[in-house]
PDB file of N, CA and C in Angstrom:
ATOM      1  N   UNK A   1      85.605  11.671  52.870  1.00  0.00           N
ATOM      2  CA  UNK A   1      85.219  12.153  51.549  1.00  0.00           C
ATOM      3  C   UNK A   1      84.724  10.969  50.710  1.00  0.00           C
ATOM      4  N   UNK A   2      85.350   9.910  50.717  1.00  0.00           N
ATOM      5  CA  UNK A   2      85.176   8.694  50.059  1.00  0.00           C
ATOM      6  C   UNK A   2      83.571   8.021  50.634  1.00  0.00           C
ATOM      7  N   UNK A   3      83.259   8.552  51.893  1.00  0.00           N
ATOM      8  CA  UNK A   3      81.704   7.942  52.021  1.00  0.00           C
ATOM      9  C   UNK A   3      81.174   9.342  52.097  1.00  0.00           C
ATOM     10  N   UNK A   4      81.262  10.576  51.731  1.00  0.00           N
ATOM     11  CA  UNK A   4      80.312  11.439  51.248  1.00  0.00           C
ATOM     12  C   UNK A   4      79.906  11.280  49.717  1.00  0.00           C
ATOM     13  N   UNK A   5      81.465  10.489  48.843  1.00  0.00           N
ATOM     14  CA  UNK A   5      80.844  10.338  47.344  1.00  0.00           C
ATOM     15  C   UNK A   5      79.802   9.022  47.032  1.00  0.00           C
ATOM     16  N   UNK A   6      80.188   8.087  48.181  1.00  0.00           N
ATOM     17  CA  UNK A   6      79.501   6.192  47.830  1.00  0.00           C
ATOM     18  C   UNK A   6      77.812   7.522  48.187  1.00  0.00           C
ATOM     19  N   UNK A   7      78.009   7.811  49.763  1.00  0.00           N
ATOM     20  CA  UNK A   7      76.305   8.272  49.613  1.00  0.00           C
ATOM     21  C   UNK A   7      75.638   9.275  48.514  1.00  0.00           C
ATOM     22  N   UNK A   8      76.731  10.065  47.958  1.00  0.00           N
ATOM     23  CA  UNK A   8      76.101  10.847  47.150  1.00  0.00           C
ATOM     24  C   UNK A   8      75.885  10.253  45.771  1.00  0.00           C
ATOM     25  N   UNK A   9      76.696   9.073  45.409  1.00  0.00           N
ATOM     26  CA  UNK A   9      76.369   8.088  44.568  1.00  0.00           C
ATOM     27  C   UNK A   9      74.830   7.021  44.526  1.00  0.00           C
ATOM     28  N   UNK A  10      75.508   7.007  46.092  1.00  0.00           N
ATOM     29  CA  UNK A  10      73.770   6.321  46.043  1.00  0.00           C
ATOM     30  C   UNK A  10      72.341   7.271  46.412  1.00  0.00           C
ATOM     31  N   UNK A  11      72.552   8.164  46.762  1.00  0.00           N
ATOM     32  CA  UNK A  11      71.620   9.359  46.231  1.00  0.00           C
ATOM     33  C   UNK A  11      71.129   9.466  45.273  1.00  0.00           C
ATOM     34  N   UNK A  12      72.246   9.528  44.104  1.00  0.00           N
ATOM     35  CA  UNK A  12      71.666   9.904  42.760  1.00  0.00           C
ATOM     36  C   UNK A  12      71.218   8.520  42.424  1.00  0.00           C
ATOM     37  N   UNK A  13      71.596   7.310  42.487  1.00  0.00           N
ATOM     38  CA  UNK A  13      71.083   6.189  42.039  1.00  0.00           C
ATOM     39  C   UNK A  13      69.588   6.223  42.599  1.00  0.00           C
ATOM     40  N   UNK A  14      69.436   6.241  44.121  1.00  0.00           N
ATOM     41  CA  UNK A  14      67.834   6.015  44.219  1.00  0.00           C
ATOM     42  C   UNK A  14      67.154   7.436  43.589  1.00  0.00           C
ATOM     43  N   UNK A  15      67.932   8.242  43.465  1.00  0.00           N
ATOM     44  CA  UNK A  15      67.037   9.474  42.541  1.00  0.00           C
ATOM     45  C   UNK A  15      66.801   9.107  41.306  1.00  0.00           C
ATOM     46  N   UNK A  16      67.840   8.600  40.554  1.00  0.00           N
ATOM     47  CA  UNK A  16      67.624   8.207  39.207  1.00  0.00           C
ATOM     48  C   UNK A  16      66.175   6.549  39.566  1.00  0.00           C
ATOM     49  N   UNK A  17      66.165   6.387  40.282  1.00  0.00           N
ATOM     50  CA  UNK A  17      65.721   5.027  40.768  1.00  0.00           C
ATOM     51  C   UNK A  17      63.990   5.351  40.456  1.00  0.00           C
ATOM     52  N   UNK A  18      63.634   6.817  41.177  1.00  0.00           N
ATOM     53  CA  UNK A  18      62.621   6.852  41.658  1.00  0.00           C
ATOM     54  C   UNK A  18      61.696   7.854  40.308  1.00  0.00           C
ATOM     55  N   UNK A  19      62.760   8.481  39.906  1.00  0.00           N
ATOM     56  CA  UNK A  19      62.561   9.337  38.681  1.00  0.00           C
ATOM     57  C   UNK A  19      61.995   8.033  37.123  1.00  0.00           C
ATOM     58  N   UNK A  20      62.402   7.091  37.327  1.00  0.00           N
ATOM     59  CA  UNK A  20      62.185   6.165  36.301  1.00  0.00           C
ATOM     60  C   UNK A  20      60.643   5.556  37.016  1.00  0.00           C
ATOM     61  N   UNK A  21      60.745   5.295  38.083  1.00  0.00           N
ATOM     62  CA  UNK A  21      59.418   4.873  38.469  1.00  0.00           C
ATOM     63  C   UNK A  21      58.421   5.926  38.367  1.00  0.00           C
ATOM     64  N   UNK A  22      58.753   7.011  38.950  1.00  0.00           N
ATOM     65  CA  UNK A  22      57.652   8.507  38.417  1.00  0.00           C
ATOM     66  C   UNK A  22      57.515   8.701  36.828  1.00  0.00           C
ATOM     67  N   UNK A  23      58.462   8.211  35.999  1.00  0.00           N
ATOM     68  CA  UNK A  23      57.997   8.821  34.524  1.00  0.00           C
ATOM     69  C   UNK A  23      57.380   7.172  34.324  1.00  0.00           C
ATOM     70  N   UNK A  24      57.279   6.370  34.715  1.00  0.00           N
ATOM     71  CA  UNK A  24      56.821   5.231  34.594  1.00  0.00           C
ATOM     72  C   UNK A  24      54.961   4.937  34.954  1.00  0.00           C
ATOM     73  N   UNK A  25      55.241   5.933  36.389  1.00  0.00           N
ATOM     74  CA  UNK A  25      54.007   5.831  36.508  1.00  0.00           C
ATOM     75  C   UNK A  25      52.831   7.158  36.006  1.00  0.00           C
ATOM     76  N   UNK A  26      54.068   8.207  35.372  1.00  0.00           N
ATOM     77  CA  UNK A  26      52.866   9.110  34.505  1.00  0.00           C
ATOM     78  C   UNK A  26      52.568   8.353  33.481  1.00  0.00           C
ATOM     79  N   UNK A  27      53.680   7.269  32.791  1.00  0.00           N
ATOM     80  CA  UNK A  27      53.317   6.795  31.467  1.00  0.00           C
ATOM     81  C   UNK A  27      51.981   5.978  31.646  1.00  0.00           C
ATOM     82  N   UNK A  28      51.996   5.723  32.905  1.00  0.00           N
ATOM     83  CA  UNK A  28      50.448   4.680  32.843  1.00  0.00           C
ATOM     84  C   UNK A  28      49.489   5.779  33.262  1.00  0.00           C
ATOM     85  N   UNK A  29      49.355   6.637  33.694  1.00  0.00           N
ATOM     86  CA  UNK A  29      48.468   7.502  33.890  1.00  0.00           C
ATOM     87  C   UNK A  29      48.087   8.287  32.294  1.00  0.00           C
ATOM     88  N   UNK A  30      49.114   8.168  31.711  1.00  0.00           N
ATOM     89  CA  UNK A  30      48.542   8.770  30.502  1.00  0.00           C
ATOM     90  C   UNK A  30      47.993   7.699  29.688  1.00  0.00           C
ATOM     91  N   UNK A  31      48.165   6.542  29.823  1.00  0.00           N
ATOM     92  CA  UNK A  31      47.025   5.444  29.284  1.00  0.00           C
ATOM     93  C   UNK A  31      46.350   5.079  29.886  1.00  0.00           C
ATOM     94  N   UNK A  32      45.943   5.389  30.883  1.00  0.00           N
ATOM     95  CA  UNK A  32      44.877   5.216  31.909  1.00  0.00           C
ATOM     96  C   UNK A  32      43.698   6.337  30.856  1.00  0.00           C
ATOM     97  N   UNK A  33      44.348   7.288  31.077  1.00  0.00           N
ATOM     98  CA  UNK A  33      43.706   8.846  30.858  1.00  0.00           C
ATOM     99  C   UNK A  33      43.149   8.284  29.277  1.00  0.00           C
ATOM    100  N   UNK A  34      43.673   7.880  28.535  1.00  0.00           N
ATOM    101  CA  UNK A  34      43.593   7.831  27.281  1.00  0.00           C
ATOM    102  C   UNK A  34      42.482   6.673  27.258  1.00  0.00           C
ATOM    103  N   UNK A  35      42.813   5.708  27.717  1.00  0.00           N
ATOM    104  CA  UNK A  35      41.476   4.725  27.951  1.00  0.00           C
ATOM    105  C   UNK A  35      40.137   5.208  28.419  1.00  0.00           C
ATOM    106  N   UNK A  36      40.225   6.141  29.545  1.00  0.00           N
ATOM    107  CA  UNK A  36      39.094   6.232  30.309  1.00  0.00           C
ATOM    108  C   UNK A  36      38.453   7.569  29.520  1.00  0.00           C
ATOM    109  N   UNK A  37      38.711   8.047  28.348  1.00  0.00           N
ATOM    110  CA  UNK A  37      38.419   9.385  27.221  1.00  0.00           C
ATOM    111  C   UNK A  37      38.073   8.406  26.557  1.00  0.00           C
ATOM    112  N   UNK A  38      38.425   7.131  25.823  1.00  0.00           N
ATOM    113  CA  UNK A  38      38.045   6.125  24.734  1.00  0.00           C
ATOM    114  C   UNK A  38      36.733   5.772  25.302  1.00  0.00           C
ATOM    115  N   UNK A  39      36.437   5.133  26.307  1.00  0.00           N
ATOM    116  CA  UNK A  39      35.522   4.662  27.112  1.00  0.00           C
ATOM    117  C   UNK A  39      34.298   5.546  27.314  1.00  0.00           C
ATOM    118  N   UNK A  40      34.417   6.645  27.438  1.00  0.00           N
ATOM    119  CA  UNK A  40      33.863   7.597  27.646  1.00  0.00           C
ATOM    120  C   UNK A  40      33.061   8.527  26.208  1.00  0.00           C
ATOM    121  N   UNK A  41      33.867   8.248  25.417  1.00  0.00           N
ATOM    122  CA  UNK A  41      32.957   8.271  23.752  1.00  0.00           C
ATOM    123  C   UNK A  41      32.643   7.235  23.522  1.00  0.00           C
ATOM    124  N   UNK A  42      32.897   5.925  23.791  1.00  0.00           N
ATOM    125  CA  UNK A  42      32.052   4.746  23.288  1.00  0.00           C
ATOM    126  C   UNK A  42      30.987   4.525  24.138  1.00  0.00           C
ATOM    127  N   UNK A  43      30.845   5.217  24.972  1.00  0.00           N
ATOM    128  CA  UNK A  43      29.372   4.785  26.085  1.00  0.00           C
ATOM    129  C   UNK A  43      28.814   6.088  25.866  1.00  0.00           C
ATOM    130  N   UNK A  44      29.164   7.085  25.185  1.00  0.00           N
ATOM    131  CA  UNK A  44      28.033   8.707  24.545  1.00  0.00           C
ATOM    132  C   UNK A  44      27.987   7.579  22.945  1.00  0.00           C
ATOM    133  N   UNK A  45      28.541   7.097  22.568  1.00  0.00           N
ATOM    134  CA  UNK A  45      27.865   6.511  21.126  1.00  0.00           C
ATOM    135  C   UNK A  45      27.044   5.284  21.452  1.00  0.00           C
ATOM    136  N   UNK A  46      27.143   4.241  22.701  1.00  0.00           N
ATOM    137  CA  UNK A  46      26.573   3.243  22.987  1.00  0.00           C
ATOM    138  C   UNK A  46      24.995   3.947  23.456  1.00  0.00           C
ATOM    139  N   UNK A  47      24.909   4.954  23.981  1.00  0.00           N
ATOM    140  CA  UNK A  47      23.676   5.427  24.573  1.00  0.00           C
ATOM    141  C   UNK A  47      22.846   6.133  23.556  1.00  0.00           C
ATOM    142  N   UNK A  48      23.717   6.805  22.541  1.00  0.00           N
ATOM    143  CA  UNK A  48      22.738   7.583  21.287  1.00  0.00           C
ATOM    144  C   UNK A  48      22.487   6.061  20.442  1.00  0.00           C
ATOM    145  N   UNK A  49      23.072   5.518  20.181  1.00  0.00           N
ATOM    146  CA  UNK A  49      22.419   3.290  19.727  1.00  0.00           C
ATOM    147  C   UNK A  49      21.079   3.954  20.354  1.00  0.00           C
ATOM    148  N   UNK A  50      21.433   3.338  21.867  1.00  0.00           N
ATOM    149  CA  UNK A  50      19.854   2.917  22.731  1.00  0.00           C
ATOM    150  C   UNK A  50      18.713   3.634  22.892  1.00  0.00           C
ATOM    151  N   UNK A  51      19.256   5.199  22.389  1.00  0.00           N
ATOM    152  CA  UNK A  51      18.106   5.955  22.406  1.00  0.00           C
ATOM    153  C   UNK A  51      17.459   5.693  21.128  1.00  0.00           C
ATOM    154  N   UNK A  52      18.386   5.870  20.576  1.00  0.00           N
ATOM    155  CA  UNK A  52      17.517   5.332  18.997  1.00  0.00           C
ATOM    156  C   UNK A  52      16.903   3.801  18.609  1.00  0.00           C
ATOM    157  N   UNK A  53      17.568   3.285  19.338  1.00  0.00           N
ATOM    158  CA  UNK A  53      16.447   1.763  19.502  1.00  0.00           C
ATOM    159  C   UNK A  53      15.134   2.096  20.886  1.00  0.00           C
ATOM    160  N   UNK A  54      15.567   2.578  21.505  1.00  0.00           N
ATOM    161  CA  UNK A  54      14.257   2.922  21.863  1.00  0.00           C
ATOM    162  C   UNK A  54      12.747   3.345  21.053  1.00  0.00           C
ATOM    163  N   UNK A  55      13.754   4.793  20.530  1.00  0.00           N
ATOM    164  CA  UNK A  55      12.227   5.340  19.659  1.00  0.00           C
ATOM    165  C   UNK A  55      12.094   4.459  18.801  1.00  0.00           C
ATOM    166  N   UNK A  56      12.759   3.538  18.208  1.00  0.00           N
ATOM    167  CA  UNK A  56      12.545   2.654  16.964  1.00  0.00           C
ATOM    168  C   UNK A  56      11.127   1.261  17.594  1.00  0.00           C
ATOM    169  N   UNK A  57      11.860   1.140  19.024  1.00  0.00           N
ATOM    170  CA  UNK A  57      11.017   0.298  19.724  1.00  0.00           C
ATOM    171  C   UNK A  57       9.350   0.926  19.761  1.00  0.00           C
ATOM    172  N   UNK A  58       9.419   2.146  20.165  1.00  0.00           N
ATOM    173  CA  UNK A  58       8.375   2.655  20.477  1.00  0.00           C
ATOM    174  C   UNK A  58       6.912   3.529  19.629  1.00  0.00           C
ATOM    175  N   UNK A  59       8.085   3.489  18.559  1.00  0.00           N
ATOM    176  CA  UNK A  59       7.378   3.225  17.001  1.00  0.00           C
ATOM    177  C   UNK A  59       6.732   1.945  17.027  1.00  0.00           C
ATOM    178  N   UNK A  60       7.723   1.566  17.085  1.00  0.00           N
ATOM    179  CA  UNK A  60       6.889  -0.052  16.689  1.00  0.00           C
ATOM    180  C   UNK A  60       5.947  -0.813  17.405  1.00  0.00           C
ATOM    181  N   UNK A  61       5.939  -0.219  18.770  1.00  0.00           N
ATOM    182  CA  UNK A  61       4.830  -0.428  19.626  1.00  0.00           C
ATOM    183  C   UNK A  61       3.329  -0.198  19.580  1.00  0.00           C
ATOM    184  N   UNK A  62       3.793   1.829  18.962  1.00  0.00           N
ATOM    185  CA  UNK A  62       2.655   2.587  18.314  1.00  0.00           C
ATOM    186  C   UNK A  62       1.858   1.790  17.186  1.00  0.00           C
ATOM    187  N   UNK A  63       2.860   1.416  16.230  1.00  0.00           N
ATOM    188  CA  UNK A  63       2.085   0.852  14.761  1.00  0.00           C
ATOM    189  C   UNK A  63       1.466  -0.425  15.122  1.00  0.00           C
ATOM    190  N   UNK A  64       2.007  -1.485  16.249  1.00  0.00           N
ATOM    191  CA  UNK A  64       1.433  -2.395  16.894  1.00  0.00           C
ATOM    192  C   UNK A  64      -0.360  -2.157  16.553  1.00  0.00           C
ATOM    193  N   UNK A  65      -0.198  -1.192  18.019  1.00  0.00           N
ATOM    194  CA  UNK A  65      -1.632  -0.846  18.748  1.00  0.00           C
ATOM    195  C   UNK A  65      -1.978  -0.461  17.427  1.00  0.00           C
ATOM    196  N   UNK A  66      -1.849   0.083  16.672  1.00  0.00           N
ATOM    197  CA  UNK A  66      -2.815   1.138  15.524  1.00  0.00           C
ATOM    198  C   UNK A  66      -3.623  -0.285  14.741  1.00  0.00           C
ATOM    199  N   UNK A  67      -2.227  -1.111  14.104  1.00  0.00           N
ATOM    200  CA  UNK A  67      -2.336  -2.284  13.426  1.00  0.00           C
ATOM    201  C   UNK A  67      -3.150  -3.237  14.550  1.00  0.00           C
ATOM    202  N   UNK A  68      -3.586  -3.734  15.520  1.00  0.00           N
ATOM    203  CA  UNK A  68      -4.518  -3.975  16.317  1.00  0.00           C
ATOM    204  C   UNK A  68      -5.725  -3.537  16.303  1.00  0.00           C
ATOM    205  N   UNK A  69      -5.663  -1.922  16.209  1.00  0.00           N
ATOM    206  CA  UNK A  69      -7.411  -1.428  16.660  1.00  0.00           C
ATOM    207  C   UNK A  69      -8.065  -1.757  14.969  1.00  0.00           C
ATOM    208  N   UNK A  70      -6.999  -1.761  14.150  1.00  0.00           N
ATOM    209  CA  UNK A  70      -7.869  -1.800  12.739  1.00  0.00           C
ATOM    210  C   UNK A  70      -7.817  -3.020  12.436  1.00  0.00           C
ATOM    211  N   UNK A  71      -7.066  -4.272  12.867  1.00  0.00           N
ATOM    212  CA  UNK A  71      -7.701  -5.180  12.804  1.00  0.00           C
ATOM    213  C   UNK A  71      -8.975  -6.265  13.198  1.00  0.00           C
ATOM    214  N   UNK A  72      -9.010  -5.325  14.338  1.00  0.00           N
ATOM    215  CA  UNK A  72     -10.231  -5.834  15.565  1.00  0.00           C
ATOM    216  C   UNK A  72     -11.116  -4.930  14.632  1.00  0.00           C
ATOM    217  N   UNK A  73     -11.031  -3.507  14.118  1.00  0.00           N
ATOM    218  CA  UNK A  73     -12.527  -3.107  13.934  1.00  0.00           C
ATOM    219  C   UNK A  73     -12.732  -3.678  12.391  1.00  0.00           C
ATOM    220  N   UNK A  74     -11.840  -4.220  11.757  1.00  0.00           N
ATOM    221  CA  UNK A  74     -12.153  -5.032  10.147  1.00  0.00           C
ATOM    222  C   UNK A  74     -12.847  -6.274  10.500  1.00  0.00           C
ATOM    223  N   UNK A  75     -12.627  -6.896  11.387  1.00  0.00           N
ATOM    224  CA  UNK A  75     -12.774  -7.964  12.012  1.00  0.00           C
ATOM    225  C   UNK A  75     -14.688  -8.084  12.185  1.00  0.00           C
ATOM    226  N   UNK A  76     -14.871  -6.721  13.350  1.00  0.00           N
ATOM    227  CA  UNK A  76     -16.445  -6.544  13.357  1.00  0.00           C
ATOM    228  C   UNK A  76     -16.509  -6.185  12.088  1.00  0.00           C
ATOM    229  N   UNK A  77     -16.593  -5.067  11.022  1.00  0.00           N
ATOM    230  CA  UNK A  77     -17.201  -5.131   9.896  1.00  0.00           C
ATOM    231  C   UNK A  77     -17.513  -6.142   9.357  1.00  0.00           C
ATOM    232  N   UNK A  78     -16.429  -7.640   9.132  1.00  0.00           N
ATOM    233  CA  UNK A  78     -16.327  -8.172   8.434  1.00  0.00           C
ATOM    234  C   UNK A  78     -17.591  -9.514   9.174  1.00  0.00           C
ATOM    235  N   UNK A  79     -18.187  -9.133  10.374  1.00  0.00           N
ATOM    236  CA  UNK A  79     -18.910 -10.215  10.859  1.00  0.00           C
ATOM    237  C   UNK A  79     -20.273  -9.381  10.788  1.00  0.00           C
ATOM    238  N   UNK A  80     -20.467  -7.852  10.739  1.00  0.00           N
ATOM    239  CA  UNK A  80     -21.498  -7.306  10.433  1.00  0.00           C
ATOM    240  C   UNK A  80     -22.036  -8.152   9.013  1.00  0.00           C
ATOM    241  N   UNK A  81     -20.839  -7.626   7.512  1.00  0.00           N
ATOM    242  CA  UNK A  81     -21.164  -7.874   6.746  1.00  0.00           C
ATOM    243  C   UNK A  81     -21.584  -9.422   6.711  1.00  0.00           C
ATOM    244  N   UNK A  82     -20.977 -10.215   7.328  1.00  0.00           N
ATOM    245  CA  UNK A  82     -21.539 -11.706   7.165  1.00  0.00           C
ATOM    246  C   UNK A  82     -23.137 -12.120   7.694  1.00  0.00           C
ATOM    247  N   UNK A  83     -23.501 -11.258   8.646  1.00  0.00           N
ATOM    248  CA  UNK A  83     -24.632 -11.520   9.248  1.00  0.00           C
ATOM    249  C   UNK A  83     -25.489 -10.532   8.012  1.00  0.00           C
ATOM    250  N   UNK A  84     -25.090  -9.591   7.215  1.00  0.00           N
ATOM    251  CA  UNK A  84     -26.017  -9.367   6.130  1.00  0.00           C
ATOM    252  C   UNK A  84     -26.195 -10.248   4.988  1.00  0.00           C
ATOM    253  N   UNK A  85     -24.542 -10.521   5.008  1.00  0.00           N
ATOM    254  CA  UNK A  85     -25.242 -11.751   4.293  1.00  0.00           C
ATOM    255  C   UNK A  85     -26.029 -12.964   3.931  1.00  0.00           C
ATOM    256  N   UNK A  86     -25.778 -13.239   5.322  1.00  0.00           N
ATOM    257  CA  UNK A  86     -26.846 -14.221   5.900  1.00  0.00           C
ATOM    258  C   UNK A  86     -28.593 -14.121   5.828  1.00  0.00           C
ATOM    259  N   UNK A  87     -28.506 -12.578   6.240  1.00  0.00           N
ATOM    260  CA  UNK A  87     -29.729 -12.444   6.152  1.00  0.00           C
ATOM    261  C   UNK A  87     -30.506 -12.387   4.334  1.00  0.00           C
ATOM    262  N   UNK A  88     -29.534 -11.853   3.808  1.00  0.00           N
ATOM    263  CA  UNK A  88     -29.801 -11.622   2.434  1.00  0.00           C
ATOM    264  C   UNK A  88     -30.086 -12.968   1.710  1.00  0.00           C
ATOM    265  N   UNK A  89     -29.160 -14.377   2.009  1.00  0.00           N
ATOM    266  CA  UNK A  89     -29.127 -15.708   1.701  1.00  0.00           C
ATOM    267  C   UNK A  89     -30.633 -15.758   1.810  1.00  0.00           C
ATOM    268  N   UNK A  90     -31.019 -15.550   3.021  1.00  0.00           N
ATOM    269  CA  UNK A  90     -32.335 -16.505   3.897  1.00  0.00           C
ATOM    270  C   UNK A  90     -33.141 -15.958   3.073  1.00  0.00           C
ATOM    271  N   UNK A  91     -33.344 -14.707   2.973  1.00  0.00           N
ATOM    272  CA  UNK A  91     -33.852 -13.680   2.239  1.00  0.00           C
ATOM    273  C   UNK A  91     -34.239 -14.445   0.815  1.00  0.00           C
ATOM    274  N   UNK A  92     -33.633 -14.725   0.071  1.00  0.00           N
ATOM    275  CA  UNK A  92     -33.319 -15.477  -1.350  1.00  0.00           C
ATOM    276  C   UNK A  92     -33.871 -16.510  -1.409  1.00  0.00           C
ATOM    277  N   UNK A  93     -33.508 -17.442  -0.474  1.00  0.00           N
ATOM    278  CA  UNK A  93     -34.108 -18.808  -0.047  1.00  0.00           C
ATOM    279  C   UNK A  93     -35.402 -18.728   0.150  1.00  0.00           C
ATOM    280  N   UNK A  94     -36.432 -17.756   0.555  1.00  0.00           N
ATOM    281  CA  UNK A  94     -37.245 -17.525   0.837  1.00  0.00           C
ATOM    282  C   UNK A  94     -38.082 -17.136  -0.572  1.00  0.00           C
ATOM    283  N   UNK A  95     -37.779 -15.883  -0.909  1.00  0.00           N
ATOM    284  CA  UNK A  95     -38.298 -15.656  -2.312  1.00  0.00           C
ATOM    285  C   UNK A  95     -38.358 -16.606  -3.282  1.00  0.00           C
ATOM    286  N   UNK A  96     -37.328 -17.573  -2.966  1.00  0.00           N
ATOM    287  CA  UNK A  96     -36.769 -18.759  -4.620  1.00  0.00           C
ATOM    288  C   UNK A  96     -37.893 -19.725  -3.652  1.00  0.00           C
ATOM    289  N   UNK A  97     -38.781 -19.614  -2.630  1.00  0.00           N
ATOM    290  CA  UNK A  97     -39.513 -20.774  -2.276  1.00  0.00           C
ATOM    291  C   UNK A  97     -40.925 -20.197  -2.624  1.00  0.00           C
ATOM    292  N   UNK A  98     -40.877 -18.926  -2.069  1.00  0.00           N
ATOM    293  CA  UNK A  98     -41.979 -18.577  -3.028  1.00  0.00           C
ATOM    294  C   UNK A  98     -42.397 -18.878  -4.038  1.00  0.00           C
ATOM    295  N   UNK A  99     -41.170 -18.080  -5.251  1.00  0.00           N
ATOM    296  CA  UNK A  99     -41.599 -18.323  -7.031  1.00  0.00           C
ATOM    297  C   UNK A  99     -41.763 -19.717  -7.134  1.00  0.00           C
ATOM    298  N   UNK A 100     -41.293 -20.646  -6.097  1.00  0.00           N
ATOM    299  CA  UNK A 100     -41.300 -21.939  -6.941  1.00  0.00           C
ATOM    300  C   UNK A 100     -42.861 -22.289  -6.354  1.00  0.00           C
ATOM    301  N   UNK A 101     -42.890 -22.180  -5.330  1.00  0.00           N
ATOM    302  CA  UNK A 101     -44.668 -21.941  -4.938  1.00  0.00           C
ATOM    303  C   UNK A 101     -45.769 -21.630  -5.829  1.00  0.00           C
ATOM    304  N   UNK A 102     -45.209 -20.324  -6.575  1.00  0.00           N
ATOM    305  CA  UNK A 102     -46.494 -19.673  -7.046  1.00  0.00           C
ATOM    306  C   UNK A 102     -46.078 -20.316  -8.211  1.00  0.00           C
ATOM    307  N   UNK A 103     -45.224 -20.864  -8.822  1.00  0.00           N
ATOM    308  CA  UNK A 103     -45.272 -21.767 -10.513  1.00  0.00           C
ATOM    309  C   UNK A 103     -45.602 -22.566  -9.689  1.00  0.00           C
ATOM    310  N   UNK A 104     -45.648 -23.600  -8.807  1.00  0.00           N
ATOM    311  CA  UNK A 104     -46.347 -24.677  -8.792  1.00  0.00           C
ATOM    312  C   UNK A 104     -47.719 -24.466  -8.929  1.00  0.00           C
ATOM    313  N   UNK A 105     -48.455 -23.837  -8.295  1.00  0.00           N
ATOM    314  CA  UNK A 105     -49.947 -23.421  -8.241  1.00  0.00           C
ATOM    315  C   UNK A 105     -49.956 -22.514  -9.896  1.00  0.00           C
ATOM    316  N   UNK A 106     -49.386 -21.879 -10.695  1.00  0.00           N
ATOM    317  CA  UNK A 106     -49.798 -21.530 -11.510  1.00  0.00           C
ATOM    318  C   UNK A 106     -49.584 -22.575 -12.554  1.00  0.00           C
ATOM    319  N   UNK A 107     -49.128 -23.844 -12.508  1.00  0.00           N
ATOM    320  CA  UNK A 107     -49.078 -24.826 -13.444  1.00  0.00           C
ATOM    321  C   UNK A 107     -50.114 -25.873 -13.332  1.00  0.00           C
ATOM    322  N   UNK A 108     -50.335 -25.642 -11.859  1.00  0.00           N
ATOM    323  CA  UNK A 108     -51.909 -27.136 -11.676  1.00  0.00           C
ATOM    324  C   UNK A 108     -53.194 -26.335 -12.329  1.00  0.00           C
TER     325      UNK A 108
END
């Protein structure tokens, strides 16, 4: 009787033994669980970030190119208009050689 109670003593000890390691190891499973739910909304909020730096990127890509084609075509206007001006100068230079032409001959 005396070694049916030591084993049934040590029964309940490795029961109590194993029962502390099982609520031990739900306790980490429930911070496991709890981490890997944390983790799991910070990478759905890390990805709505990146989508939105994306389109922000891709805006800004757009206004790039736009801000490009209108600077390249200000660019030709602005060498059209210079070559009118040019011509208009020569133009001037020409006439002001004239008048000074025809007062010279209308003063001799």
């Amino acid at each position: 009787v005396a070694r049916t109670e030591r084993d049934l003593a040590r029964a309940r000890a490795d029961l109590a033994a194993r029962e502390a390691g099982a609520n031990a190891l739900m306790a980490d499973m429930d911070v496991m669980s709890k981490e890997l739910t944390d983790a799991g909304e910070q990478n759905g909020r890390l990805l709505e970030q990146l989508s939105a730096k994306d389109d922000s990127n891709l805006k800004l890509m757009s206004d790039k190119l736009k801000l490009a084609q209108t600077i390249k075509a200000l660019k030709e206007a602005a060498a059209v208009k210079a070559q009118v001006a040019d011509k208009l100068r020569a133009r001037a230079e020409q006439q002001a050689a004239t008048v000074a032409a025809l007062e010279r001959e209308r003063s001799e």
